[in-house]
Protein backbone atom coordinates (compact mmCIF):
# COMPACT_ATOMS: atom_id res chain seq x y z
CA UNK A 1 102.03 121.21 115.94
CA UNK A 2 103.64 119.41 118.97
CA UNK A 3 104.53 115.89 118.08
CA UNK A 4 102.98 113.90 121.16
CA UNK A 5 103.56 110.33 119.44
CA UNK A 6 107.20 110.61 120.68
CA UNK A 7 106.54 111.30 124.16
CA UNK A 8 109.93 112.23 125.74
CA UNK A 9 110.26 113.37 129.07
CA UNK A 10 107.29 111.82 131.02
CA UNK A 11 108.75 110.74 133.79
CA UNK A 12 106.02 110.16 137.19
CA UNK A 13 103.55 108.11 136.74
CA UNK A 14 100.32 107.46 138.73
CA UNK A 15 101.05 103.79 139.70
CA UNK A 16 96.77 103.94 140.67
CA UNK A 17 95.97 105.57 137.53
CA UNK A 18 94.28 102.35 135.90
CA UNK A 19 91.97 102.45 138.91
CA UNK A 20 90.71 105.33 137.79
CA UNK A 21 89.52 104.37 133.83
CA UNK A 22 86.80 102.00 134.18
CA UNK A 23 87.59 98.33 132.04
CA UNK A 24 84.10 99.38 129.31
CA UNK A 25 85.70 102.48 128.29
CA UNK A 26 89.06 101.09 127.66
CA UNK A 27 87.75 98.15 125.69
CA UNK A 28 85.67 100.66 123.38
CA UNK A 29 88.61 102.87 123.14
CA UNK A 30 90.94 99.49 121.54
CA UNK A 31 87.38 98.78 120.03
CA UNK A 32 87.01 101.80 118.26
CA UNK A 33 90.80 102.14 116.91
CA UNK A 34 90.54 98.95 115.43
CA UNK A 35 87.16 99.87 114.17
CA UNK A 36 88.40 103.04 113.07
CA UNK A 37 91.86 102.01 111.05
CA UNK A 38 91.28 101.88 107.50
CA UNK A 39 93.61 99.40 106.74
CA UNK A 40 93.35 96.72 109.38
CA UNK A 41 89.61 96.46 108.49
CA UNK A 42 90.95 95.45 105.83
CA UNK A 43 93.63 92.76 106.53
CA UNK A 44 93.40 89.48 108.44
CA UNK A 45 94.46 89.72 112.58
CA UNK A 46 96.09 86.67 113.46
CA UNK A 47 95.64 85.52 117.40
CA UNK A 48 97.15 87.56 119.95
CA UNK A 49 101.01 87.85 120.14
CA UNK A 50 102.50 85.53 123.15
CA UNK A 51 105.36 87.22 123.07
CA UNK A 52 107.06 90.58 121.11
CA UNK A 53 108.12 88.51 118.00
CA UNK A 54 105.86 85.83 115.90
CA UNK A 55 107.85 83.97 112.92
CA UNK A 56 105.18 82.71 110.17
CA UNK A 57 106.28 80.24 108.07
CA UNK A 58 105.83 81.35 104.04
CA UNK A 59 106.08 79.48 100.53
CA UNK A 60 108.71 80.50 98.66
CA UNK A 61 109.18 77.36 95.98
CA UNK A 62 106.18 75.46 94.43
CA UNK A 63 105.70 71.86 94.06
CA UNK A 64 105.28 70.87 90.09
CA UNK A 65 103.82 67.64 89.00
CA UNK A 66 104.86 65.35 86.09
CA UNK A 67 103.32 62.86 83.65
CA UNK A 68 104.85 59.15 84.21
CA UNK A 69 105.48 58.96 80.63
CA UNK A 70 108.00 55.80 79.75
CA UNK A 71 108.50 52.21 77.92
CA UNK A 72 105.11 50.30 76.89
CA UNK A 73 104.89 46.92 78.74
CA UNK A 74 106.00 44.15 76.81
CA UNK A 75 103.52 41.77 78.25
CA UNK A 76 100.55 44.43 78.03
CA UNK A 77 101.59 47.24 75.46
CA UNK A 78 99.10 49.46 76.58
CA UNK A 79 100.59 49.70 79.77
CA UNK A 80 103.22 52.04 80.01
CA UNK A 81 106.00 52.33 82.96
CA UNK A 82 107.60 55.58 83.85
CA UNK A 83 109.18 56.91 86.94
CA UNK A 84 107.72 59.71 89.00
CA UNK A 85 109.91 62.60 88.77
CA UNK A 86 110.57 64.49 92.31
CA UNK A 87 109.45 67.69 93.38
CA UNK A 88 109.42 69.88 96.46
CA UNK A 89 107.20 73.37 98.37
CA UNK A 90 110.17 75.14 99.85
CA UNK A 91 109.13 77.90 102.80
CA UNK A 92 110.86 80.96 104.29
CA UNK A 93 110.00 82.60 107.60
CA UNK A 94 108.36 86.35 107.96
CA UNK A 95 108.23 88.25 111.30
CA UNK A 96 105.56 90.23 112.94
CA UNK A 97 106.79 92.56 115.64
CA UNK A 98 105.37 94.04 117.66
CA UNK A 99 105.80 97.28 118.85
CA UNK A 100 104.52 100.04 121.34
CA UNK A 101 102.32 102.86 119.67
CA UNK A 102 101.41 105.58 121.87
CA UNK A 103 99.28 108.59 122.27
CA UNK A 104 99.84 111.52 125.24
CA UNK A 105 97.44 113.45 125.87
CA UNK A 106 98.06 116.87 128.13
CA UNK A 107 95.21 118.12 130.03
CA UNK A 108 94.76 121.33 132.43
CA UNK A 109 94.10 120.47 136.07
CA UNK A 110 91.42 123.19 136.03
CA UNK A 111 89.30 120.66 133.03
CA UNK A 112 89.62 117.51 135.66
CA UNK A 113 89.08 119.56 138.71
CA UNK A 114 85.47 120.93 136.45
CA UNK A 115 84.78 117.14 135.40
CA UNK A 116 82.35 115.22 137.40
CA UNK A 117 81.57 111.98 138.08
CA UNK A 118 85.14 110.67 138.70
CA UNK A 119 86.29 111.67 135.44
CA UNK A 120 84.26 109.85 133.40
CA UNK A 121 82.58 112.75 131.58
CA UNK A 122 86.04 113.98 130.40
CA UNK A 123 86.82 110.63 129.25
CA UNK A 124 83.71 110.86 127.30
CA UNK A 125 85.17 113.88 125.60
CA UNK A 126 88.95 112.32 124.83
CA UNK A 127 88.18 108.94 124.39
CA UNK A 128 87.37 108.93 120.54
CA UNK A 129 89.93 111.44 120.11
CA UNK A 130 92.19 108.56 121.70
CA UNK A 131 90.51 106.20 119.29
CA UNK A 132 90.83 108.46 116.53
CA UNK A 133 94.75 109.09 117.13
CA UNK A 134 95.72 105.47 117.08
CA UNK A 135 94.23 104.34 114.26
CA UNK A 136 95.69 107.30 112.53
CA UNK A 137 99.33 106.31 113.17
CA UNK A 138 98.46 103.11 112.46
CA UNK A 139 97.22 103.71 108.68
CA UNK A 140 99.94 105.89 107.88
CA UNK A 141 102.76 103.67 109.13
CA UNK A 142 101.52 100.59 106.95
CA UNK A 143 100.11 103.04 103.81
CA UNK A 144 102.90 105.06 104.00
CA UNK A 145 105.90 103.96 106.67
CA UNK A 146 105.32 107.26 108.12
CA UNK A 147 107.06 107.35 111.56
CA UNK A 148 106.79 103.23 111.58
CA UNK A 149 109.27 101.15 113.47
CA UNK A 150 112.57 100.01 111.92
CA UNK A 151 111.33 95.95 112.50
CA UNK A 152 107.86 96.97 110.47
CA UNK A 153 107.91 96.35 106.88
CA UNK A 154 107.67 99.15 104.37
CA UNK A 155 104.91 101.26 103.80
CA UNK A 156 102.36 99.59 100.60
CA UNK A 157 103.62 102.91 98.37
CA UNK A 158 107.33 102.85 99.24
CA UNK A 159 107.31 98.82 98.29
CA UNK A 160 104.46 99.14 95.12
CA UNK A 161 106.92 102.30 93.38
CA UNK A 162 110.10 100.24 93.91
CA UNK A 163 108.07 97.01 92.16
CA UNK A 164 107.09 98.87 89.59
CA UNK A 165 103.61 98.51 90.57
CA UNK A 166 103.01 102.09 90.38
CA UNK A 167 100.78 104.17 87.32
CA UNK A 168 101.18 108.07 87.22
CA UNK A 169 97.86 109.38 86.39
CA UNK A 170 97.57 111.16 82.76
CA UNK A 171 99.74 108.08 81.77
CA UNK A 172 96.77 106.62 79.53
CA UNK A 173 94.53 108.05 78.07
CA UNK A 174 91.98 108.88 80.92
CA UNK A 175 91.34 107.93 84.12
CA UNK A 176 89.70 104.69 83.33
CA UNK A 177 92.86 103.37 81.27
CA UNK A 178 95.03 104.73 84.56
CA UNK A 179 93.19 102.23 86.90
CA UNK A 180 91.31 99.83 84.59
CA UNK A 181 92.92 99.51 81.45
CA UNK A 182 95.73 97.32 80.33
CA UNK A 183 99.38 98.22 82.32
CA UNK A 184 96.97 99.92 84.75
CA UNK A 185 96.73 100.32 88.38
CA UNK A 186 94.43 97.15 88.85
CA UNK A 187 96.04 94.86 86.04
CA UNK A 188 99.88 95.60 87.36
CA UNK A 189 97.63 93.41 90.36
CA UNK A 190 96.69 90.97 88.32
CA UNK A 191 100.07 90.67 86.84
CA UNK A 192 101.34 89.48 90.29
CA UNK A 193 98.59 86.61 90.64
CA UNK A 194 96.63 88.66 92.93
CA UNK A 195 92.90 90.50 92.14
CA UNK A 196 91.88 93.39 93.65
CA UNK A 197 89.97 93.34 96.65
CA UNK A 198 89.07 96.77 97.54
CA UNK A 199 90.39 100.08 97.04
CA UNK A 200 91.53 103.28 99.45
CA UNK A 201 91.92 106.73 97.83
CA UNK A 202 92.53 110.04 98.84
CA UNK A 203 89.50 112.03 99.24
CA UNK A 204 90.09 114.71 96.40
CA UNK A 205 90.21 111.53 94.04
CA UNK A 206 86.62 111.43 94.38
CA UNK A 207 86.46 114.53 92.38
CA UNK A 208 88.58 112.98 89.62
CA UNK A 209 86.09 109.77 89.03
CA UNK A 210 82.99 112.02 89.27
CA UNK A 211 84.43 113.84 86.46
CA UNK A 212 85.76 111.16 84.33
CA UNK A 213 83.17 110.52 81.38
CA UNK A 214 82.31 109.08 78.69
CA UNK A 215 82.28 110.05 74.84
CA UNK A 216 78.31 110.90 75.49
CA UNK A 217 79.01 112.08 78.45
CA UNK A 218 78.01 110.27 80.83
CA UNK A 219 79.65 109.29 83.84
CA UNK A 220 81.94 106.16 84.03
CA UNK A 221 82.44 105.74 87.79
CA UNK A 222 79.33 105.47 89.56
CA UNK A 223 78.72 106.50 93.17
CA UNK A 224 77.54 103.40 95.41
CA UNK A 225 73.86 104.09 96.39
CA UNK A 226 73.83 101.74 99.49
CA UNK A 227 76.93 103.38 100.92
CA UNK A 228 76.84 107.17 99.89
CA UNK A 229 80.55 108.73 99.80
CA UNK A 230 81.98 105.11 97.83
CA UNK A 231 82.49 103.62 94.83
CA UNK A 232 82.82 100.41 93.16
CA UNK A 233 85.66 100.40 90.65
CA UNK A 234 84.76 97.20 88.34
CA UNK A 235 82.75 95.96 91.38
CA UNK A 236 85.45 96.53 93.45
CA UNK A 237 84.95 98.54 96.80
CA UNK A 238 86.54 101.86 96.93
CA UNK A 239 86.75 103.76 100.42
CA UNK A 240 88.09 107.29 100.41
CA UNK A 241 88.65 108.52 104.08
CA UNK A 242 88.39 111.62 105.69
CA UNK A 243 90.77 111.20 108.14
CA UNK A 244 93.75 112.88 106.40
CA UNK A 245 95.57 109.71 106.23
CA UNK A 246 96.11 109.79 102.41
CA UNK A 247 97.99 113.08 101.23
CA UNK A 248 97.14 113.83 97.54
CA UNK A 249 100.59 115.14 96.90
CA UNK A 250 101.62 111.80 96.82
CA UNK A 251 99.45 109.21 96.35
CA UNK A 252 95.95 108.94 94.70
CA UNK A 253 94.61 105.55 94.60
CA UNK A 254 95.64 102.18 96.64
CA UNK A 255 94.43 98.74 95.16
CA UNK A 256 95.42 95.52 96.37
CA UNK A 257 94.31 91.84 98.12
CA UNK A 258 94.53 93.39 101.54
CA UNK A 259 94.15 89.86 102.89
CA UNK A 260 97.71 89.25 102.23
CA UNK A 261 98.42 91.76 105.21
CA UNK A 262 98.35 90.12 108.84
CA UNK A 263 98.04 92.22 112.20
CA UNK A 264 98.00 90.79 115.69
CA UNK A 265 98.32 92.47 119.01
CA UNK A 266 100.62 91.95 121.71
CA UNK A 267 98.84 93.71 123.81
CA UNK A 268 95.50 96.34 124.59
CA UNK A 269 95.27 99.35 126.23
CA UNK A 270 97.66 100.52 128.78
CA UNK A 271 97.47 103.76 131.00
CA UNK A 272 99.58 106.00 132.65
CA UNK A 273 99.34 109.85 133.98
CA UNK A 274 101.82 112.13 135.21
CA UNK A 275 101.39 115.48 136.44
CA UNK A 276 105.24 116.42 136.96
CA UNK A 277 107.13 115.31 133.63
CA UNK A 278 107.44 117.34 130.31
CA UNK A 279 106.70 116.56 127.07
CA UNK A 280 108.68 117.44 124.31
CA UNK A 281 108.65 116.91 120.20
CA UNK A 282 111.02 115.02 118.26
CA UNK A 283 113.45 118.17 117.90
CA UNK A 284 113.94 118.52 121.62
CA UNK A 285 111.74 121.26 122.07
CA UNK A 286 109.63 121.45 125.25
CA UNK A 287 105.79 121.91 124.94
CA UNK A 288 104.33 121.13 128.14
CA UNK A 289 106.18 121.40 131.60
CA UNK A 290 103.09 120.00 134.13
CA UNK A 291 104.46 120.69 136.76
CA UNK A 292 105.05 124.08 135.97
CA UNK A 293 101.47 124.54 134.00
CA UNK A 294 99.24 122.46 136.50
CA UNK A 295 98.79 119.49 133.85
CA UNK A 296 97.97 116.05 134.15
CA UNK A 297 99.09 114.02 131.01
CA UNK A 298 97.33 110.81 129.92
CA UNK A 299 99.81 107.86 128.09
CA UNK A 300 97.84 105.52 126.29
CA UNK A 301 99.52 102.73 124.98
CA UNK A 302 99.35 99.42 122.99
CA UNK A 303 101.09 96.73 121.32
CA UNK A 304 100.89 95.62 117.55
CA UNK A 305 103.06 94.14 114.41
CA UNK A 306 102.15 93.34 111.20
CA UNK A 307 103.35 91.37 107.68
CA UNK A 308 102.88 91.20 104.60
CA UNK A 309 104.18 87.26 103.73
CA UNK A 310 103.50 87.34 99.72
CA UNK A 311 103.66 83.83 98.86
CA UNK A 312 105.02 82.87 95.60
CA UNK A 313 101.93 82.14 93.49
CA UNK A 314 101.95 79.86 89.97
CA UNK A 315 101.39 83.41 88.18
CA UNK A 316 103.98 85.24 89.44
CA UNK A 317 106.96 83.53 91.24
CA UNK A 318 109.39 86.90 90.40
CA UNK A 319 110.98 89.04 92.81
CA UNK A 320 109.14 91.69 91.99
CA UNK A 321 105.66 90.04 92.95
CA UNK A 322 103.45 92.74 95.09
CA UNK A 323 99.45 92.32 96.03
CA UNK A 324 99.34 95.96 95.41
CA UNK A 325 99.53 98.85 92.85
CA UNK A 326 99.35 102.62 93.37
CA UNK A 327 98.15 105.90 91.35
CA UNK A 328 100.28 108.72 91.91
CA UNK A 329 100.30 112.29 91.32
């Protein structure tokens, strides 16, 4: 499949193209990426970006506080006088930058040409694909660093393996032990002075807790009647998407305090169409000449960063602290 995220080669652009998508359909399309992300559900947005790079300031050394123990008084003996001993809360700085993520999408002339109304029913066809698309890339940059920027911060499984926050399933002895149990997915959490907020798994996982039982067999993970398709793992929420964004292959289960993740924007929706530029994937290879195939193309842009500060906590003040833990295959 043609990789459109890259988007080489457009080069003309409509400079009356915004003119064209009416302000409501933009703001549902940012709406509905937002909406639709997994993960930034999930974390806290911070205020919009003023500009491409936000420093946030981060503790890094706790304060400690001492008993005045010294010398009894001599004129009152039950009055003792010690001195205070000193103590400081050191901080470090952590960047968010932000950066452009963008989706192209190629359309025959012949489609707008048939599309009435100004367009607007054929934006009624793309738009959650749009939607869809972004929130997407978004997920698997910040699960998985997949295609993220240099300035982002790993991917949650590259950072949890290298922590040694990471269980292999069949490592205990069942399923339960691999994410409940002592050394397992959710107590490597709680080993870092963090509890587990929620959960996101890949969808085939679902199969795994359906099947896990116990010695009268019943089942141990229980599906979560008011929201059909979950599950609460120790009464923690456990979403398992359909999207695709979590491949099997290589990771099973993601538990964490997603609230130590910040987002902001720099920036919503921008457009752009050309109808003379190419479009070509990452290799070089041309897939659409519009000129040449009577296209229009469609560049939908925005701005975002994100961070994960992980302040040093009285539990854990290690190097190796990490709000999350993975399963993997």
């Amino acid at each position: 499949m043609a990789d459109f995220s890259a988007g080489y080669g457009v080069t003309t652009d409509r400079t009356d193209a915004q003119d064209l998508i009416p302000p409501e359909i933009t703001n549902e399309i940012f709406k509905n990426a937002v909406q639709g992300s997994q993960v930034l559900g999930l974390m806290r947005r911070l205020a919009d970006m003023p500009r491409k790079v936000r420093t946030m300031p981060v503790l890094n050394s706790l304060p400690t506080a001492y008993f005045q123990n010294g010398e009894p008084d001599d004129a009152n003996p039950n009055e003792y006088h010690g001195l205070a001993k000193a103590s400081k809360a050191a901080w470090g700085n952590v960047s968010i930058t932000a950066e452009n993520l963008s989706v192209i999408i190629p359309i025959p002339n012949d489609t707008i040409d048939d599309a009435a109304g100004n367009n607007i029913s054929l934006f009624a066809e793309i738009r959650p694909l749009i939607a869809e698309a972004l929130a997407v890339a978004i997920d698997q940059a910040i699960l998985f660093g997949t295609d993220k920027p240099a300035s982002w911060p790993n991917g949650i499984l590259t950072d949890a393996v290298a922590k040694g926050k990471a269980v292999t399933i069949g490592t205990g002895a069942d399923l339960y032990e691999d994410i409940l149990g002592e050394n397992g997915v959710f107590d490597l959490v709680n080993q870092s002075g963090y509890g587990v907020a929620s959960c996101l798994g890949a969808l085939t996982m679902m199969g795994k807790l359906r099947s896990t039982r116990d010695a009268n067999g019943n089942p141990i993970f229980n599906d979560n009647p008011s929201r059909p398709g979950t599950y609460t793992l120790w009464g923690v929420p456990s979403t398992f998407p359909t999207t695709g964004i979590i491949n099997p292959a290589t990771c099973l289960l993601i538990a964490g305090a997603w609230d130590q993740m910040v987002y902001a924007f720099r920036k919503d929706l921008t457009w752009k169409m050309s109808t003379d530029g190419i479009i070509q994937d990452a290799s070089g290879v041309i897939q659409y000449n519009l000129f040449q195939q009577d296209m229009t193309a469609m560049k939908v842009t925005t701005r975002l960063g994100w961070a994960r500060p992980n302040p040093i906590n009285r539990v854990d003040q290690t190097a190796n602290r990490y709000p999350f833990a993975v399963l993997i295959p």
